[in-house]
PDB file of N, CA and C in Angstrom:
ATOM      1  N   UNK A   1     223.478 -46.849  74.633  1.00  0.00           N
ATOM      2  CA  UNK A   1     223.186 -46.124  75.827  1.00  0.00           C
ATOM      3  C   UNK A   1     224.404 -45.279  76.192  1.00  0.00           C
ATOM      4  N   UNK A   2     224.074 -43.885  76.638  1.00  0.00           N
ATOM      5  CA  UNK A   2     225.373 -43.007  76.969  1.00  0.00           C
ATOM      6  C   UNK A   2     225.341 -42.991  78.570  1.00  0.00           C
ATOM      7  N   UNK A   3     226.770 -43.170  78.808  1.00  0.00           N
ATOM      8  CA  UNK A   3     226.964 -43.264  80.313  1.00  0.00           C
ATOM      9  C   UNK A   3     227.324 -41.572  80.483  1.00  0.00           C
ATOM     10  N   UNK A   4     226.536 -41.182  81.713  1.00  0.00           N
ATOM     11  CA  UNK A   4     227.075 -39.809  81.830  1.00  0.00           C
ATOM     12  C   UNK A   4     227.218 -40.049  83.472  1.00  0.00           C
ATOM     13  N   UNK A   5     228.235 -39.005  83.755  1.00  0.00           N
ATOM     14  CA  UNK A   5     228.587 -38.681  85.516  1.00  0.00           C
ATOM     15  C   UNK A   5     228.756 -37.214  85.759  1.00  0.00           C
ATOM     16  N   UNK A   6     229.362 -37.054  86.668  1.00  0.00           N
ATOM     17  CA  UNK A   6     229.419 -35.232  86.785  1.00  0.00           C
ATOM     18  C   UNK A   6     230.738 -35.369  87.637  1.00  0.00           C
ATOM     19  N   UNK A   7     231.935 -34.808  87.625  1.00  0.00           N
ATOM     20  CA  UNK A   7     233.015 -34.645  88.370  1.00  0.00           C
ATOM     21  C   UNK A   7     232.215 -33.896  89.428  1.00  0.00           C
ATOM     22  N   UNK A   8     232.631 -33.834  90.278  1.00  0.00           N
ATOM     23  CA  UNK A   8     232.522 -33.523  91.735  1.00  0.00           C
ATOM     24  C   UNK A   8     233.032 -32.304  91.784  1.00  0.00           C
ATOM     25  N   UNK A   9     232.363 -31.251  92.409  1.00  0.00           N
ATOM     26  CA  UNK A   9     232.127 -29.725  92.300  1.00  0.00           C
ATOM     27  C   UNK A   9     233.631 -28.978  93.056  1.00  0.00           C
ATOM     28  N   UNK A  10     233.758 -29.979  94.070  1.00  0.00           N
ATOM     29  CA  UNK A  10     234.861 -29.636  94.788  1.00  0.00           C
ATOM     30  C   UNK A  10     236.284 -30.677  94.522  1.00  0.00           C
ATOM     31  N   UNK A  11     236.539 -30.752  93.322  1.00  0.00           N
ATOM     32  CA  UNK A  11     237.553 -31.436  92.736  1.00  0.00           C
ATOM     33  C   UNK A  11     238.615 -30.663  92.722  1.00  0.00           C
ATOM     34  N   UNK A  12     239.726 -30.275  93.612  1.00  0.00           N
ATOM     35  CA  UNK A  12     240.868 -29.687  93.312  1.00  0.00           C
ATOM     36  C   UNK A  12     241.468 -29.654  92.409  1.00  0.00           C
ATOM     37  N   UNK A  13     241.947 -28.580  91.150  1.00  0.00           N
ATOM     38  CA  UNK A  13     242.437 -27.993  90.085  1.00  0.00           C
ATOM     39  C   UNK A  13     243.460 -29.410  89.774  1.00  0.00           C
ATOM     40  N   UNK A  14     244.303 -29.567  90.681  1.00  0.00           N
ATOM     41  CA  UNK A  14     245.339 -30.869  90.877  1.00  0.00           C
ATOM     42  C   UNK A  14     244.710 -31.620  90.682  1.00  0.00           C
ATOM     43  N   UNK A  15     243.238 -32.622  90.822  1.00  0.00           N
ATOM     44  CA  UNK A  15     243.303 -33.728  90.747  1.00  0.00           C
ATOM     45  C   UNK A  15     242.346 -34.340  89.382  1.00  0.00           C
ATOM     46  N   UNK A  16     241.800 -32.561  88.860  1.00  0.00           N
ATOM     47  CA  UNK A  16     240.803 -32.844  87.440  1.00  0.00           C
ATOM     48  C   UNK A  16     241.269 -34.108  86.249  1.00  0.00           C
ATOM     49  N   UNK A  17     243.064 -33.427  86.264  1.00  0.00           N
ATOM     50  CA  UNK A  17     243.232 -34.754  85.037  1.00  0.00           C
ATOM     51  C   UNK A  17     243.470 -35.916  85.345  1.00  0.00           C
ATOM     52  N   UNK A  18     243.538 -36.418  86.677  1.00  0.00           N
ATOM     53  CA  UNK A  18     243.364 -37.653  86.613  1.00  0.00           C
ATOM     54  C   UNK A  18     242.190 -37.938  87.409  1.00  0.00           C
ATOM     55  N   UNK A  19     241.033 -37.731  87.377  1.00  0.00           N
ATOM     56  CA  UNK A  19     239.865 -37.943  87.732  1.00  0.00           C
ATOM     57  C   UNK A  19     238.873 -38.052  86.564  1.00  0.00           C
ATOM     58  N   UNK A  20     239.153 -37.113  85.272  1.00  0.00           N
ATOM     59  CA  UNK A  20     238.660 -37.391  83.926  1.00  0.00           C
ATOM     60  C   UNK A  20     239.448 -38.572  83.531  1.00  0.00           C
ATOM     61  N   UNK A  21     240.927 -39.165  83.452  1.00  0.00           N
ATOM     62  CA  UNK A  21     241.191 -40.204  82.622  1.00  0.00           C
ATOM     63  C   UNK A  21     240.452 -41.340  83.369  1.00  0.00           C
ATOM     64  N   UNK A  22     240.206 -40.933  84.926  1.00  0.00           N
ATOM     65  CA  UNK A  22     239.767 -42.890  85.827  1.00  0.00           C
ATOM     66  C   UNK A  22     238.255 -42.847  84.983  1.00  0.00           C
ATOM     67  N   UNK A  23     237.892 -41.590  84.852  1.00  0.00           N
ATOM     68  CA  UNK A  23     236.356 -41.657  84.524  1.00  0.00           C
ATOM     69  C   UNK A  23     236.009 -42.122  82.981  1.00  0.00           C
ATOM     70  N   UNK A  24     237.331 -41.791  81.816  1.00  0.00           N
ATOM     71  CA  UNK A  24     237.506 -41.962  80.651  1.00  0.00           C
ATOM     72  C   UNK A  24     237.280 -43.712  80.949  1.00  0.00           C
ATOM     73  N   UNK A  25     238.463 -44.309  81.563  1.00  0.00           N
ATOM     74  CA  UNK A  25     239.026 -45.595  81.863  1.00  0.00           C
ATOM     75  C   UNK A  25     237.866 -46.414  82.419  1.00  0.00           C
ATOM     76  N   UNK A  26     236.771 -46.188  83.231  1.00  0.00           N
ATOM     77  CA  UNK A  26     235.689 -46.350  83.313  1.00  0.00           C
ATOM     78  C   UNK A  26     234.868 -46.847  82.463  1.00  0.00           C
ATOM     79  N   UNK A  27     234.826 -45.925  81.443  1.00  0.00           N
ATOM     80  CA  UNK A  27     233.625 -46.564  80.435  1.00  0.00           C
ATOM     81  C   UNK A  27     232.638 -45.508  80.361  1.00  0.00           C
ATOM     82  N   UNK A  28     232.528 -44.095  80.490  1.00  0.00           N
ATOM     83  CA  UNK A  28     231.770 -43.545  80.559  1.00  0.00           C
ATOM     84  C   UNK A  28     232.159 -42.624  79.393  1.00  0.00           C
ATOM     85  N   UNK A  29     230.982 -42.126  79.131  1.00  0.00           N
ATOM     86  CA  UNK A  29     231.112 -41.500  77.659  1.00  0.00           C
ATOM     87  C   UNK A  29     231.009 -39.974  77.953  1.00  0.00           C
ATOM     88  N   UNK A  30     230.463 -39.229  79.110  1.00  0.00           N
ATOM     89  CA  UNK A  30     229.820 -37.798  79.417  1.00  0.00           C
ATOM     90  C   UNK A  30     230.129 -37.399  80.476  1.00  0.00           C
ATOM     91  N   UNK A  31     231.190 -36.189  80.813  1.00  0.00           N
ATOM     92  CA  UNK A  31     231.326 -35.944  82.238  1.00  0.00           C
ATOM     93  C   UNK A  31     230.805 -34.342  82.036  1.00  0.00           C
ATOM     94  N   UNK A  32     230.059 -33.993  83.208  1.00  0.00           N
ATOM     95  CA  UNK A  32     229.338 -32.675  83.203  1.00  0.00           C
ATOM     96  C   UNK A  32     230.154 -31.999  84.105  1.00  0.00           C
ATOM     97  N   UNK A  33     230.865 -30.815  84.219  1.00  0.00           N
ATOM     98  CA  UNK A  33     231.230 -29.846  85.271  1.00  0.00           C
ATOM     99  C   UNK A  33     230.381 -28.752  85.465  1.00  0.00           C
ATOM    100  N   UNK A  34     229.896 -28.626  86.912  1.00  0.00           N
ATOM    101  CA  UNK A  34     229.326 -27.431  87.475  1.00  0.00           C
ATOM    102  C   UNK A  34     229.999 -26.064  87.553  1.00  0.00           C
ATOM    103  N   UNK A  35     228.799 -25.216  87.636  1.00  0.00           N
ATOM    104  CA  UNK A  35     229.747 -23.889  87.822  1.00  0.00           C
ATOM    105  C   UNK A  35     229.323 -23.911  89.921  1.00  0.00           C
ATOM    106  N   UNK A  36     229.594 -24.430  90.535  1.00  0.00           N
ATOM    107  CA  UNK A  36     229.255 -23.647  91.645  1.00  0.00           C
ATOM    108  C   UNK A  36     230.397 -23.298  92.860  1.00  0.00           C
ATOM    109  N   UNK A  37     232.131 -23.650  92.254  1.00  0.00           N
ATOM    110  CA  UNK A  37     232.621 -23.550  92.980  1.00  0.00           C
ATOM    111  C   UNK A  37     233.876 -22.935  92.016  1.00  0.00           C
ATOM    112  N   UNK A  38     233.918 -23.220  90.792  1.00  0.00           N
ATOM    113  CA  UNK A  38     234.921 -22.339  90.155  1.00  0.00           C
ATOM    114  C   UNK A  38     234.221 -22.278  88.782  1.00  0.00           C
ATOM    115  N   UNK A  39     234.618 -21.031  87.926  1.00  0.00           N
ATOM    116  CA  UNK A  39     234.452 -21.290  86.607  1.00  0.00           C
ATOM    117  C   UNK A  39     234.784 -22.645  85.553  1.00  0.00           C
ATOM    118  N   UNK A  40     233.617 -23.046  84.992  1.00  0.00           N
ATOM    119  CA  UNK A  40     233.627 -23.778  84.487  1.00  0.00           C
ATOM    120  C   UNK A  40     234.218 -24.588  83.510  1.00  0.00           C
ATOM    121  N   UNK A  41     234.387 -23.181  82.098  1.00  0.00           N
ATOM    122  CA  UNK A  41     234.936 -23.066  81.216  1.00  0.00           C
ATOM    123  C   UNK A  41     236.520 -23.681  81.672  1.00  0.00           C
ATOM    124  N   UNK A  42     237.103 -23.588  82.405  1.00  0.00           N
ATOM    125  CA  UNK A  42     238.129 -23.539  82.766  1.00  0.00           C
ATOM    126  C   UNK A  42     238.633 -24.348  83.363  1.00  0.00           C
ATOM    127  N   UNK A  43     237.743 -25.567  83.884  1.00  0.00           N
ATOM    128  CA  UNK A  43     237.758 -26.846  84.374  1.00  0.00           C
ATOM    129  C   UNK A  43     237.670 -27.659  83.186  1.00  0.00           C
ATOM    130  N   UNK A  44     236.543 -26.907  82.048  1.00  0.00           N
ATOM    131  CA  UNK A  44     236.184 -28.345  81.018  1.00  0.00           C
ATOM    132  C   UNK A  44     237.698 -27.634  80.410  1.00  0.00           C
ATOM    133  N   UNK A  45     238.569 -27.123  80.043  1.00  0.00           N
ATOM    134  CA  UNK A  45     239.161 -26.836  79.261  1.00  0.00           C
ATOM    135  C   UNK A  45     240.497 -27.781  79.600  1.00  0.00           C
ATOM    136  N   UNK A  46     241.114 -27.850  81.014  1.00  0.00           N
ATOM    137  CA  UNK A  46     241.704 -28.584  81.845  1.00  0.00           C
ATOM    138  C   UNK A  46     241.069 -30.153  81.678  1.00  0.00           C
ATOM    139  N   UNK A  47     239.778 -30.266  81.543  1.00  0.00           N
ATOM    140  CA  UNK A  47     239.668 -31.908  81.734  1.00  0.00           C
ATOM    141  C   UNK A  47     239.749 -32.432  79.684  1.00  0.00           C
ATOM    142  N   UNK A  48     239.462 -31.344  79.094  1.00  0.00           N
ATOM    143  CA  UNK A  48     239.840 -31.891  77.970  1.00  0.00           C
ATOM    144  C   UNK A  48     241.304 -32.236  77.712  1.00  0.00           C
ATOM    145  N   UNK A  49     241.990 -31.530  78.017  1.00  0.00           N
ATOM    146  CA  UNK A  49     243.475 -31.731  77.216  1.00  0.00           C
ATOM    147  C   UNK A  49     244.029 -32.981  77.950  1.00  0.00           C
ATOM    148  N   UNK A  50     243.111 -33.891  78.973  1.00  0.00           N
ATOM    149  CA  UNK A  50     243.743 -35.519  79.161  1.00  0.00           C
ATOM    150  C   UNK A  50     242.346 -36.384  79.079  1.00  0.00           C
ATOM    151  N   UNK A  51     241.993 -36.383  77.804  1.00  0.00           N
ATOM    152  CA  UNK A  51     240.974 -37.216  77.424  1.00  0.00           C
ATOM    153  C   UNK A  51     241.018 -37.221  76.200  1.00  0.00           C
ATOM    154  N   UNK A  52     240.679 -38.274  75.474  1.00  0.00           N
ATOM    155  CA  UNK A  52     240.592 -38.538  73.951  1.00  0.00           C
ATOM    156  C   UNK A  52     239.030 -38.936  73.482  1.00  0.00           C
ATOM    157  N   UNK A  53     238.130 -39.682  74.556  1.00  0.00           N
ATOM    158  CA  UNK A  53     236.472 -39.762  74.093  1.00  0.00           C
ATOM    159  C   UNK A  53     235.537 -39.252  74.849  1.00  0.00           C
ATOM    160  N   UNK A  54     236.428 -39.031  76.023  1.00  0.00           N
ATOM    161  CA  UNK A  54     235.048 -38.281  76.500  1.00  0.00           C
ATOM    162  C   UNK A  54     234.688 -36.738  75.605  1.00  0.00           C
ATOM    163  N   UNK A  55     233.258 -36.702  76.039  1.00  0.00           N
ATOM    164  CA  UNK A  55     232.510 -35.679  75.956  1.00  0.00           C
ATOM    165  C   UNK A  55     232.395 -34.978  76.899  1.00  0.00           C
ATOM    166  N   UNK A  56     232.757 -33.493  76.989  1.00  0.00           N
ATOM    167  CA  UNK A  56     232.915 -32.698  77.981  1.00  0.00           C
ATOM    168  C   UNK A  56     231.688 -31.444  78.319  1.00  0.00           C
ATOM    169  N   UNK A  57     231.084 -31.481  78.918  1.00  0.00           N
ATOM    170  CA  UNK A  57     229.812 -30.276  79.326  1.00  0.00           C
ATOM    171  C   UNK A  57     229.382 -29.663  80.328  1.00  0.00           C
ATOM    172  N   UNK A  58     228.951 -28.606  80.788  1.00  0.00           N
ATOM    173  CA  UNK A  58     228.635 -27.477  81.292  1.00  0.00           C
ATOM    174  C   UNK A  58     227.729 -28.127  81.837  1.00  0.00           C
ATOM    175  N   UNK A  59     227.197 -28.435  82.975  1.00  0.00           N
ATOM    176  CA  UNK A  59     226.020 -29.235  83.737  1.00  0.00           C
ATOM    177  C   UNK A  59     224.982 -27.751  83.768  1.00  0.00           C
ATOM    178  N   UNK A  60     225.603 -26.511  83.957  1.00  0.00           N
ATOM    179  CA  UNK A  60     224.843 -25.576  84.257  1.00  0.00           C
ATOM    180  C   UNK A  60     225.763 -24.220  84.086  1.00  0.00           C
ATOM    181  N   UNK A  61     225.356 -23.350  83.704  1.00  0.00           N
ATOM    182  CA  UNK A  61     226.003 -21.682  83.318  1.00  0.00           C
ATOM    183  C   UNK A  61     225.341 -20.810  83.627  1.00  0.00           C
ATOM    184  N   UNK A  62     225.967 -19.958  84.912  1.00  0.00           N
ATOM    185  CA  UNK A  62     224.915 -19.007  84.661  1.00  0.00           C
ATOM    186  C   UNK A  62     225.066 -17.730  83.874  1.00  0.00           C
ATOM    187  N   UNK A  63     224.340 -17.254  83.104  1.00  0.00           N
ATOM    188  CA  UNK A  63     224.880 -16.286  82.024  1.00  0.00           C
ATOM    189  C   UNK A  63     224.763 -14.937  82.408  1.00  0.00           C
ATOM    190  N   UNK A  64     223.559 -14.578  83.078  1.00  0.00           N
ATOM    191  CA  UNK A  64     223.415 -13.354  83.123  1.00  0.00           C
ATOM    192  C   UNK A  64     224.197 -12.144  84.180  1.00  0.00           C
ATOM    193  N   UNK A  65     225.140 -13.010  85.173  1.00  0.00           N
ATOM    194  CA  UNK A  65     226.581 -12.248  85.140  1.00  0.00           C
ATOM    195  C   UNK A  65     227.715 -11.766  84.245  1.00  0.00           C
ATOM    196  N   UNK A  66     227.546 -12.536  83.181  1.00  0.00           N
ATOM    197  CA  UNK A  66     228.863 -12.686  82.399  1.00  0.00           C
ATOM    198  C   UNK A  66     227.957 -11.291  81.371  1.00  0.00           C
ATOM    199  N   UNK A  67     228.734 -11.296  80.589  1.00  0.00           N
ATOM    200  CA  UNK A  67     229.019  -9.940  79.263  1.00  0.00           C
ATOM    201  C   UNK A  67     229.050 -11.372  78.123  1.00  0.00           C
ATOM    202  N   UNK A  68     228.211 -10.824  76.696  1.00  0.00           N
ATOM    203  CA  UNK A  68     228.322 -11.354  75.830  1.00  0.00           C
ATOM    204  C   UNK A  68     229.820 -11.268  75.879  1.00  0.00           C
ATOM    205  N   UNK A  69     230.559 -10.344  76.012  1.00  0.00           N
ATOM    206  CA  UNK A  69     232.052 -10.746  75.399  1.00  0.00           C
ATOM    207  C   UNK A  69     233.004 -11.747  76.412  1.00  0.00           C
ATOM    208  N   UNK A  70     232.711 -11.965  77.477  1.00  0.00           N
ATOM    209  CA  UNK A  70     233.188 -12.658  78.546  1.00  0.00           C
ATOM    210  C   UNK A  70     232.858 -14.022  77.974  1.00  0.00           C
ATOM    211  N   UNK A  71     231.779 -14.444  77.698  1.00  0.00           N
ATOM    212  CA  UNK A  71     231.307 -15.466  77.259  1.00  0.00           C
ATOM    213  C   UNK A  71     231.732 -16.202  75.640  1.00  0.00           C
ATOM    214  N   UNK A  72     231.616 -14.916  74.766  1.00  0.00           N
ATOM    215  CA  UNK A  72     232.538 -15.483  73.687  1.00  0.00           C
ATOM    216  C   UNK A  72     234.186 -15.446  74.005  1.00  0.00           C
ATOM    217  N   UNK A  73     235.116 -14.889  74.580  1.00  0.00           N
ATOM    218  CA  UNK A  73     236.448 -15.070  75.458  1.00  0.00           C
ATOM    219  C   UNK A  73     236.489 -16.119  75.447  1.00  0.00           C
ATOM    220  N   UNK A  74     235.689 -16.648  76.537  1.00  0.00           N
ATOM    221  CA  UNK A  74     235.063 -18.026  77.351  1.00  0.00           C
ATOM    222  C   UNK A  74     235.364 -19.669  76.240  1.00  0.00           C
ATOM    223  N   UNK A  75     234.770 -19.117  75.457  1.00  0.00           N
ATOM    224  CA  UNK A  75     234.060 -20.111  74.145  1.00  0.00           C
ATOM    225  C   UNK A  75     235.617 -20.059  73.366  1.00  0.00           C
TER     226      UNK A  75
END
């Protein structure tokens, strides 16, 4: 069974990496970040570099602001 959660939309930039390791430390295997209060990309990119198993994902994107090239940038 995969444990999934979602960091909290309004998580200050400061407190992402240690809110992914309590969530790592937890036992949970899936943390989802929203886009509805900052870019996304840019949160999962920040919560990866202090995690070793979690799985990191996009709960939601919206695309059709962005430019194919914004999006491969992005990626």
């Amino acid at each position: 069974m995969e444990l999934v959660t979602s960091l909290p939309a309004d998580t200050p930039l400061s407190e992402v990496a240690a809110r992914v390791r309590r969530i790592e430390d937890l036992g949970f295997d899936t943390v989802h970040i929203s886009e509805t209060v900052r870019d996304p990309f840019s949160v999962c990119t920040l919560a990866a570099e202090h995690t070793t198993t979690l799985t990191i994902r996009t709960s939601m994107v919206v695309a059709f602001p962005r430019s194919p090239m914004l999006t491969a940038y992005a990626a």
